[in-house]
N, C-alpha and C. Protein backbone atom coordinates (compact mmCIF):
# COMPACT_ATOMS: atom_id res chain seq x y z
N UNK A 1 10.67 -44.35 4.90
CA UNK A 1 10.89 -43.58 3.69
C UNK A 1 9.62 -42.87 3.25
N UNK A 2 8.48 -43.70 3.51
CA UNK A 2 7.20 -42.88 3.02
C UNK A 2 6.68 -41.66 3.77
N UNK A 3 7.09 -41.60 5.01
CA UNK A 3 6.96 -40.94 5.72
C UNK A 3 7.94 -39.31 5.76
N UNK A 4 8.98 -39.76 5.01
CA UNK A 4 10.02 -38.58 4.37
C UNK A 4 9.16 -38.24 3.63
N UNK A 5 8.70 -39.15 2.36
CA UNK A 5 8.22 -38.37 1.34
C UNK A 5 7.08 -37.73 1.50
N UNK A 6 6.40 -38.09 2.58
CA UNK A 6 5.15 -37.38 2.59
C UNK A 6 5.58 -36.15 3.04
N UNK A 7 6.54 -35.39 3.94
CA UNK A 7 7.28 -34.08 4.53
C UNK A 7 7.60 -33.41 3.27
N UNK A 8 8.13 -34.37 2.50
CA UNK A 8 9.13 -33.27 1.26
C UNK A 8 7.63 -32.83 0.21
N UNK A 9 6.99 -33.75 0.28
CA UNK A 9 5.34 -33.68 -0.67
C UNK A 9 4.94 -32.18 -0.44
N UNK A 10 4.56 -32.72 1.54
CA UNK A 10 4.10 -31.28 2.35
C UNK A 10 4.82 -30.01 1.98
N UNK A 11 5.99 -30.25 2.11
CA UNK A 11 7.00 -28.76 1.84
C UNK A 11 6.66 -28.30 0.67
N UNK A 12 6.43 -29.04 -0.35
CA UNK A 12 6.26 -28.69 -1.79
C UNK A 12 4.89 -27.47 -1.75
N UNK A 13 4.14 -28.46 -1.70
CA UNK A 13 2.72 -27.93 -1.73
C UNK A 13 2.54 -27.08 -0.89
N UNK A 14 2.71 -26.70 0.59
CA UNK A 14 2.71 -25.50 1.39
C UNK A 14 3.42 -24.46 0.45
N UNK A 15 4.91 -24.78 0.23
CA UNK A 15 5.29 -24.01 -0.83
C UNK A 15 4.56 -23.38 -1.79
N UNK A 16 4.34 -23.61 -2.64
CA UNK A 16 2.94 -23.17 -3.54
C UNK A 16 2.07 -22.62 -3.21
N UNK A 17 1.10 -23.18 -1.92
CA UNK A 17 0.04 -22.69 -1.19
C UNK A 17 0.36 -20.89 -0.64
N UNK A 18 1.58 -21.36 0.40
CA UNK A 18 2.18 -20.08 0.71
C UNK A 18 2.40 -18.44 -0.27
N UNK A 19 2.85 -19.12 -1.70
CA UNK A 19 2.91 -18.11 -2.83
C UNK A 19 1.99 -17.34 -3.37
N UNK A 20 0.79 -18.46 -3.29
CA UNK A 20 -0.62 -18.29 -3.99
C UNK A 20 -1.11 -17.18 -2.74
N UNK A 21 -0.72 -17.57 -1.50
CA UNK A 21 -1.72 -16.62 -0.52
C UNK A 21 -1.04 -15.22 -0.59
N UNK A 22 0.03 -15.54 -0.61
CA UNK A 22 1.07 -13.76 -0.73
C UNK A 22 0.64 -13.14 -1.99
N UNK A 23 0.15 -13.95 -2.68
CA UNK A 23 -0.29 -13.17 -4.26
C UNK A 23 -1.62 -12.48 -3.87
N UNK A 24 -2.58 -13.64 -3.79
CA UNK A 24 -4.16 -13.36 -4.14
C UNK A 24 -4.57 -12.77 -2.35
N UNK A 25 -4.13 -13.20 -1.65
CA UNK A 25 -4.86 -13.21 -0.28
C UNK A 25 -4.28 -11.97 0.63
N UNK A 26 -3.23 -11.84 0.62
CA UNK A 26 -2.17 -10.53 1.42
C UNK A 26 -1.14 -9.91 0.62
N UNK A 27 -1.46 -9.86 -0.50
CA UNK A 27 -0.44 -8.63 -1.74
C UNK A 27 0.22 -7.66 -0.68
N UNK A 28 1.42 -7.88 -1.07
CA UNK A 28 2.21 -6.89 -0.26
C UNK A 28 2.86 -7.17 1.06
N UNK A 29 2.92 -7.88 1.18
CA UNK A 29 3.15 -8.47 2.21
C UNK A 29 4.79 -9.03 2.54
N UNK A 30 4.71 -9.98 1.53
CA UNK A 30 5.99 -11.10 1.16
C UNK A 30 6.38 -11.76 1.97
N UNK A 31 6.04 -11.87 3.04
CA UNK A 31 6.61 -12.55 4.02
C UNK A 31 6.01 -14.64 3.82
N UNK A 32 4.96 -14.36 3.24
CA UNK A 32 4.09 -15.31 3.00
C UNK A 32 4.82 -15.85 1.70
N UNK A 33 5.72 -14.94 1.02
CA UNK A 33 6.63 -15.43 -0.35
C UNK A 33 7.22 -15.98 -0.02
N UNK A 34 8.17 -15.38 0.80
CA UNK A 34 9.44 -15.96 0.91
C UNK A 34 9.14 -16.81 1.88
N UNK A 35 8.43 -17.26 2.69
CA UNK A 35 8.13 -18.46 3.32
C UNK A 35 7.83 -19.54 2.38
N UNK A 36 7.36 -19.13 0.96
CA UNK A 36 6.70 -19.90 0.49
C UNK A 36 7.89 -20.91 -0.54
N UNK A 37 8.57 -19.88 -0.70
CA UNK A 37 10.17 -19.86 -1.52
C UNK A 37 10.63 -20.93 -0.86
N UNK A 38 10.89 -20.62 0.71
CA UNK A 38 12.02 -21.59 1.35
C UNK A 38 11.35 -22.98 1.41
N UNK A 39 10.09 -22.94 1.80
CA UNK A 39 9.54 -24.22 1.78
C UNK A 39 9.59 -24.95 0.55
N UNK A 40 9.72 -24.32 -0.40
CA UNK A 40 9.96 -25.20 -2.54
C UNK A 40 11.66 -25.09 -2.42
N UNK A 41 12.31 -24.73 -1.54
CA UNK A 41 13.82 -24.51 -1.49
C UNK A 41 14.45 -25.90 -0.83
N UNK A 42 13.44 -26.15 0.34
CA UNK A 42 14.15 -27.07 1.46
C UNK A 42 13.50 -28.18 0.81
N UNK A 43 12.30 -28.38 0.50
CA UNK A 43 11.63 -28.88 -0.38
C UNK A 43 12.39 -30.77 -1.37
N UNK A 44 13.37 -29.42 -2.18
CA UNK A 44 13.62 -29.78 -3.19
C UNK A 44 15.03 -30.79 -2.99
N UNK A 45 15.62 -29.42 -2.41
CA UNK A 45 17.28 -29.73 -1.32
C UNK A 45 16.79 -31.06 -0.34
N UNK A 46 15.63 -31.96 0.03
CA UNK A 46 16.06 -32.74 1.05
C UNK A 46 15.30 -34.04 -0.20
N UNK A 47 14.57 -33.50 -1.25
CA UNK A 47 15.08 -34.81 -2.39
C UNK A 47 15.89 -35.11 -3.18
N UNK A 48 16.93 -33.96 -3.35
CA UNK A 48 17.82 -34.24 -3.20
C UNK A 48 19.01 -35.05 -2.38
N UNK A 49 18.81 -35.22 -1.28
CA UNK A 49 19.60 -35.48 -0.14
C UNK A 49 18.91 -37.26 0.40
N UNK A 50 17.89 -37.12 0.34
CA UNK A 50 17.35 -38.13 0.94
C UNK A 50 17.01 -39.29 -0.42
N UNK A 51 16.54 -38.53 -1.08
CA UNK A 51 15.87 -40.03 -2.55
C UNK A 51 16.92 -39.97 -3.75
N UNK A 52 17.92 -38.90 -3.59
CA UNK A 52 18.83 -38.91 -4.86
C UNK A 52 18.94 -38.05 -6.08
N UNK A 53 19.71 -38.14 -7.00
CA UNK A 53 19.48 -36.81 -7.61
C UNK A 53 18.57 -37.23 -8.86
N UNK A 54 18.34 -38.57 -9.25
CA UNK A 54 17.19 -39.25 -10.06
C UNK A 54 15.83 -37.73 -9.16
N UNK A 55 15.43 -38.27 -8.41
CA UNK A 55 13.92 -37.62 -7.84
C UNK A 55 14.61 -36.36 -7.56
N UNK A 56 15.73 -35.69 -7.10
CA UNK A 56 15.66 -33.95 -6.99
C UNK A 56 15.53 -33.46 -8.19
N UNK A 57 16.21 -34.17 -9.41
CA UNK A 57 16.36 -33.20 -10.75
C UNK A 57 14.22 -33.54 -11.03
N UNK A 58 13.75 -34.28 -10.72
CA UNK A 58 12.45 -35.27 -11.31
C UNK A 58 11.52 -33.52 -10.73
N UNK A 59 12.13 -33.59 -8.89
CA UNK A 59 10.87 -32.66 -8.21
C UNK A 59 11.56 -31.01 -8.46
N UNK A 60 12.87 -30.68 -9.02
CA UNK A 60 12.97 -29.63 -9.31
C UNK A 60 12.45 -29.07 -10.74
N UNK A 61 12.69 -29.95 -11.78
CA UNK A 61 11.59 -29.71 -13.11
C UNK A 61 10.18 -29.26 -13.10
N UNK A 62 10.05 -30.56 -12.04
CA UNK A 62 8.39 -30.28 -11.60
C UNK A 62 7.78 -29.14 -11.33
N UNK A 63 8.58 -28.40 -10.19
CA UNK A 63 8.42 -27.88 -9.75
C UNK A 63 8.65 -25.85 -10.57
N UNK A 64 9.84 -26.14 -11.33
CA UNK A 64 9.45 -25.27 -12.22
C UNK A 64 9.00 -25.04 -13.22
N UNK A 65 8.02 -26.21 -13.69
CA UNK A 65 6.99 -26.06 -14.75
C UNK A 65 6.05 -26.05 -14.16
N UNK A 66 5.42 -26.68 -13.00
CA UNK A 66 4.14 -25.90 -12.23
C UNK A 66 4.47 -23.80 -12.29
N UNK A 67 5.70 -23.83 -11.89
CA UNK A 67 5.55 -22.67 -11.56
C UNK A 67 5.85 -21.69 -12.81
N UNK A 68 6.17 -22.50 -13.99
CA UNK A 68 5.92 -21.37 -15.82
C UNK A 68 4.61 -21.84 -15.61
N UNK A 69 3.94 -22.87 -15.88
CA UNK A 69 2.37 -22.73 -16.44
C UNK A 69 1.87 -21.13 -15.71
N UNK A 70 2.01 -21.59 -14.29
CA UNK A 70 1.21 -20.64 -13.31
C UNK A 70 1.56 -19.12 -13.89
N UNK A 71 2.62 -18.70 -14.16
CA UNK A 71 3.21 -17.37 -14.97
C UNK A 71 2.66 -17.29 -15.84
N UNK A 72 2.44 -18.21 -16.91
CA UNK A 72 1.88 -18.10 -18.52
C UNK A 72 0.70 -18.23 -18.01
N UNK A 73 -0.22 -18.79 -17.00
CA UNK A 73 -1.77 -18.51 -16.94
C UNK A 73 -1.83 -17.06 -16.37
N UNK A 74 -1.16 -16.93 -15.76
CA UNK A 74 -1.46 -15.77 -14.87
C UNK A 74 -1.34 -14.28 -15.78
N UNK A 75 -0.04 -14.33 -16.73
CA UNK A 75 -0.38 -13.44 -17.68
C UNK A 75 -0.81 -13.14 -18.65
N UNK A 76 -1.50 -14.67 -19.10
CA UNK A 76 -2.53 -14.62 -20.15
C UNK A 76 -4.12 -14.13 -19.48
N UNK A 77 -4.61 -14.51 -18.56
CA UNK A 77 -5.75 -14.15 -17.86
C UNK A 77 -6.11 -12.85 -17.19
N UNK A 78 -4.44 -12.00 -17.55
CA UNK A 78 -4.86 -10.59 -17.41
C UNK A 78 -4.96 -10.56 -15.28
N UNK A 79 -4.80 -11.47 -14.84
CA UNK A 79 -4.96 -11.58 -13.43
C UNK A 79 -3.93 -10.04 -12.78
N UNK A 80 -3.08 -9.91 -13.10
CA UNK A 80 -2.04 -8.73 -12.59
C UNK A 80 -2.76 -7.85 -12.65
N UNK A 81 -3.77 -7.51 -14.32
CA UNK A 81 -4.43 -6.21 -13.45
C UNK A 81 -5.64 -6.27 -12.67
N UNK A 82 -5.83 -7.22 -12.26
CA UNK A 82 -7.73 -7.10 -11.59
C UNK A 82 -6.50 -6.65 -9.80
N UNK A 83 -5.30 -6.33 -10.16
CA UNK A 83 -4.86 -6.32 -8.54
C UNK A 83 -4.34 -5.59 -8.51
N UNK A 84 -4.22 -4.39 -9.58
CA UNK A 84 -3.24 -2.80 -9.71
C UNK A 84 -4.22 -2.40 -9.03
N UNK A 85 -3.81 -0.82 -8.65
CA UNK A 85 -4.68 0.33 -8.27
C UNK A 85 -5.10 0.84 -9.57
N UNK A 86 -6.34 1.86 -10.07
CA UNK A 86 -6.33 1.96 -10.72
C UNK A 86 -6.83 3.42 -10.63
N UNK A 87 -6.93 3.60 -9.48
CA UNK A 87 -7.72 5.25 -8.77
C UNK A 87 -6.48 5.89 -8.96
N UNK A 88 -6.95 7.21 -9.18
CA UNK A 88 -6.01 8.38 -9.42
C UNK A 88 -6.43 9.43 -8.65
N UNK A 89 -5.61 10.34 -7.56
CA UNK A 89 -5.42 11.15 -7.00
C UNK A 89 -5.93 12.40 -7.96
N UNK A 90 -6.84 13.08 -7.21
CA UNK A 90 -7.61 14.23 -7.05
C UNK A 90 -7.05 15.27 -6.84
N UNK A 91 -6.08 15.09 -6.12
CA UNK A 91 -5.80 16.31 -5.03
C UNK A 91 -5.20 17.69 -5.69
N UNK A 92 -4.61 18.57 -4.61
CA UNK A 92 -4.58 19.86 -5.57
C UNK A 92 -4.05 20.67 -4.53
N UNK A 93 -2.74 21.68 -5.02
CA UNK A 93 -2.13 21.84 -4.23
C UNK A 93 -2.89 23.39 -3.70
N UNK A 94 -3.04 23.67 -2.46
CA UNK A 94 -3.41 25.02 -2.22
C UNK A 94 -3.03 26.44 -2.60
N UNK A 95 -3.60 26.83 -3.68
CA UNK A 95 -3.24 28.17 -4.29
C UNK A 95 -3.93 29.43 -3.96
N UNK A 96 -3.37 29.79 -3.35
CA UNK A 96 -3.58 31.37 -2.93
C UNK A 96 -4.14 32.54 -3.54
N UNK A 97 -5.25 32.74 -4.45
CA UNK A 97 -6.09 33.36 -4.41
C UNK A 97 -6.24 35.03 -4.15
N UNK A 98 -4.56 36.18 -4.37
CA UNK A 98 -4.39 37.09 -3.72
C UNK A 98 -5.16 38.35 -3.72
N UNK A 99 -6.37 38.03 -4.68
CA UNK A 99 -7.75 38.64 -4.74
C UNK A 99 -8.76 38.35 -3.75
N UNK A 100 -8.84 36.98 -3.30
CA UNK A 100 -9.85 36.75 -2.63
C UNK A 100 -9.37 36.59 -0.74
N UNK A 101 -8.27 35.64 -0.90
CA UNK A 101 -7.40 35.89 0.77
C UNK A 101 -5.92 36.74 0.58
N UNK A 102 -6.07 37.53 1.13
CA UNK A 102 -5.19 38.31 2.16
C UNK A 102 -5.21 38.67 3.45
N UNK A 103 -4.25 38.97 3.97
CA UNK A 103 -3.54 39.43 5.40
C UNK A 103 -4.70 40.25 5.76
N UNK A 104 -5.01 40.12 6.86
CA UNK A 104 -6.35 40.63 7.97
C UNK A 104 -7.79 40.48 7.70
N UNK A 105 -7.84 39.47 6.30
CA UNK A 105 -9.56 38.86 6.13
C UNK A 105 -9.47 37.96 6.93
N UNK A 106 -10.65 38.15 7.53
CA UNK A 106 -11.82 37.38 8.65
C UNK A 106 -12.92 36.31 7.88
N UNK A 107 -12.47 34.89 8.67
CA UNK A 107 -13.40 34.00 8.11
C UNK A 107 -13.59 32.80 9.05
N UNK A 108 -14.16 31.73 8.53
CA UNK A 108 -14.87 30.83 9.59
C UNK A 108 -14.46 29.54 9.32
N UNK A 109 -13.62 28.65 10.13
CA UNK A 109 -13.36 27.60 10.17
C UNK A 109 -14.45 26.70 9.72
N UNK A 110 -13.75 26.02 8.51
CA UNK A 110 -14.57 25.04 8.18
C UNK A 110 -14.67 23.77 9.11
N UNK A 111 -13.41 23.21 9.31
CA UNK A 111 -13.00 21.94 10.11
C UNK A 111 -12.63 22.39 10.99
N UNK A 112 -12.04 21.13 12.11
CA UNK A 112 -11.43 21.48 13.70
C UNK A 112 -9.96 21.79 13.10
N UNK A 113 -9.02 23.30 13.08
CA UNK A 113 -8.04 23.37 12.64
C UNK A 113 -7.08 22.63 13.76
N UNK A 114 -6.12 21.54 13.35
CA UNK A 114 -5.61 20.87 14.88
C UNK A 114 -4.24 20.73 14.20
N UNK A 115 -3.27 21.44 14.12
CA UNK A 115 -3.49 22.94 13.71
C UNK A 115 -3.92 23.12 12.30
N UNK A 116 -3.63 21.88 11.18
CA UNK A 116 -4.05 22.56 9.74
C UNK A 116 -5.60 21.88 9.72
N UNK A 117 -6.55 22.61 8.79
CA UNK A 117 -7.49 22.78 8.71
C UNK A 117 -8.38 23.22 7.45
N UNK A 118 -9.42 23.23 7.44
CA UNK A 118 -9.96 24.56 6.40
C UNK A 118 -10.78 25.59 6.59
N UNK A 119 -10.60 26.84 6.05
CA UNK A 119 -11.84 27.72 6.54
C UNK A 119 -11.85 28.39 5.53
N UNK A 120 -13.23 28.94 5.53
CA UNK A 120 -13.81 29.42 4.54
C UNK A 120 -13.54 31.03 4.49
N UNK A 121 -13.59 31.72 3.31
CA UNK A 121 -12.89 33.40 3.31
C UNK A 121 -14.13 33.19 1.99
N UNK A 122 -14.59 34.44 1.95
CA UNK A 122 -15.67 35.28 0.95
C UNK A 122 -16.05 34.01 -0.33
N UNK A 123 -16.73 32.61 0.91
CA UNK A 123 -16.86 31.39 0.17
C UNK A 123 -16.10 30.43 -0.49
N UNK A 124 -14.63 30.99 -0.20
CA UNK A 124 -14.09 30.11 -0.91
C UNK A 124 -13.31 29.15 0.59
N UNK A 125 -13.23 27.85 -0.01
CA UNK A 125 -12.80 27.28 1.19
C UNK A 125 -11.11 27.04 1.26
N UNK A 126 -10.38 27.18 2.01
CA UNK A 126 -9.14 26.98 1.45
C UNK A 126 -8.34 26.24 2.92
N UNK A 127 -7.25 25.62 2.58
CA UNK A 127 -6.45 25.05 3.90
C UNK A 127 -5.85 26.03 4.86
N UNK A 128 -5.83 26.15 5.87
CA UNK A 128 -5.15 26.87 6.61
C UNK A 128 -4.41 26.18 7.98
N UNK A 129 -3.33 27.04 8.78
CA UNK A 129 -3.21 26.46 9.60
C UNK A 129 -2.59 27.21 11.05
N UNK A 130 -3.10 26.83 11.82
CA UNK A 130 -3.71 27.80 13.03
C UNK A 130 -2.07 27.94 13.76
N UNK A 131 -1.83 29.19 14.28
CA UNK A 131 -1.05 29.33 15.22
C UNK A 131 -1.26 29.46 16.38
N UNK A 132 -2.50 29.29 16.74
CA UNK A 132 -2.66 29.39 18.36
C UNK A 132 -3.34 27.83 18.65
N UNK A 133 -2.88 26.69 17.55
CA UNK A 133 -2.76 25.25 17.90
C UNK A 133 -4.00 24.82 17.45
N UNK A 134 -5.04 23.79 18.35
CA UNK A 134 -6.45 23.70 18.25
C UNK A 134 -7.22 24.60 18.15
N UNK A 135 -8.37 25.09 16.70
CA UNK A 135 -9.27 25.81 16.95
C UNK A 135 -10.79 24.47 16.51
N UNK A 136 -11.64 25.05 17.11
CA UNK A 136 -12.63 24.17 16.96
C UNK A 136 -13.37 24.73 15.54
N UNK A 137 -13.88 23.80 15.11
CA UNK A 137 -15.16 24.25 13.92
C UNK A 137 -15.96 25.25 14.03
N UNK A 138 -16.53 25.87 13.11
CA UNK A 138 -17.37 27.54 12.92
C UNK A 138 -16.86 28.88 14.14
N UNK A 139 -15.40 28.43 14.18
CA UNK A 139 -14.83 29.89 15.21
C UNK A 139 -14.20 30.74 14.01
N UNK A 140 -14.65 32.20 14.43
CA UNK A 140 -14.25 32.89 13.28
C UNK A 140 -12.67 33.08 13.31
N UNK A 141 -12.05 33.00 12.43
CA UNK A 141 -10.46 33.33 11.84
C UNK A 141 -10.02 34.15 11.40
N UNK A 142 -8.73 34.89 11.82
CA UNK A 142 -8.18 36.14 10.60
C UNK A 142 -7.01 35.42 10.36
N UNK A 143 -6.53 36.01 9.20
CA UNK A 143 -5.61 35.45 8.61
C UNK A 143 -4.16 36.53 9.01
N UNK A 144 -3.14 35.73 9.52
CA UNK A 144 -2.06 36.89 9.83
C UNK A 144 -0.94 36.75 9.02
N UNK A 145 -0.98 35.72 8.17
CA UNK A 145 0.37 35.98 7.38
C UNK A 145 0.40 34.91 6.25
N UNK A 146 0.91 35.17 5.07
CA UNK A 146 0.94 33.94 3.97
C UNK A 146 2.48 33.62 3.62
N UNK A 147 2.37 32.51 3.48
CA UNK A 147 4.13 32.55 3.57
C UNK A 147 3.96 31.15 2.49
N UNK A 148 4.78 30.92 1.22
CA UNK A 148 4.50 29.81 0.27
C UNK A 148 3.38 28.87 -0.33
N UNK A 149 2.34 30.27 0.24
CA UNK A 149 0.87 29.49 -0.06
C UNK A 149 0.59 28.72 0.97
N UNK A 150 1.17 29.50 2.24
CA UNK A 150 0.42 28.84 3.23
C UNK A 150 -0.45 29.93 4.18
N UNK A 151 -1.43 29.58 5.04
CA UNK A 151 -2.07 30.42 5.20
C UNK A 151 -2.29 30.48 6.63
N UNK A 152 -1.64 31.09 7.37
CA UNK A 152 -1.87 31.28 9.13
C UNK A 152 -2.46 31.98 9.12
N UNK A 153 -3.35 31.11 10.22
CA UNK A 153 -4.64 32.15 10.67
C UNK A 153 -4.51 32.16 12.60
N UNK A 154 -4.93 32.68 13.04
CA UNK A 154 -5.57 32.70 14.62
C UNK A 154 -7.12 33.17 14.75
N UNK A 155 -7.39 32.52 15.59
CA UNK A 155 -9.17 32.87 16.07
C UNK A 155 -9.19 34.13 16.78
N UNK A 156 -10.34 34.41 16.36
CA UNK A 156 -10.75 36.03 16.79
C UNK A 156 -11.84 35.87 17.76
């Protein structure tokens, strides 16, 4: 019998262990949850089965007041956000400029266009993207057509 209980102990506590690592250690993951779930599931279900429903109702209580404290610490300690993102996107959509690029200005690849890229037109740098596939860095570019703010170019 001690030897049961030490399995159903184990299940418990891996259980837990398992939750804690899907939280703090591999966020995102879940696989480490729900492993962690079934193990406090089977856990519970074989003290039930094996010691009676005296010790299943005893290790299912238990088991969900370990797991309110852990909720009420966890959202009193503010822990949820030390694990948000908190960076915000920069980015910016490419706007066309119909003063500065148009159809047959000549300019110079900033990056390797493979095919989209950037190159530079009367300093300004802007995305483009090559129709004759790979162009390498500092090959000069004309621009042959704009179509939704996009900007095909081919090397000259």
């Amino acid at each position: 019998m001690e030897i049961i209980f030490s399995w159903v102990l184990f299940l418990i506590i891996a259980g837990f262990l398992l939750i804690l690592l899907d939280l703090f250690v591999f966020p995102g993951t879940s696989v480490l949850g729900i492993g962690g779930i079934t193990c406090l599931v089977i856990g519970i279900v074989r003290m039930f089965l094996v010691f009676g429903p005296v010790a299943g109702w005893i290790s299912l209580l238990s088991v969900l007041a370990i797991c309110s404290v852990f909720v009420i610490w966890f959202v009193r300690t503010k822990s949820w956000k030390k694990m948000m993102l908190k960076d915000e996107l920069e980015g910016r959509v490419n706007v066309v400029n119909k003063h500065k690029v148009n159809v047959g200005h000549e300019g110079i690849a900033v990056s390797r266009l493979v095919p989209v890229g950037q190159a530079t037109f009367d300093g300004e740098i802007v995305e483009v993207h090559s129709l004759d596939g790979f162009t390498d860095q500092k090959t000069p570019v004309k621009v042959v057509k704009i179509e939704n703010n996009k900007i095909f170019v081919t090397a000259v």
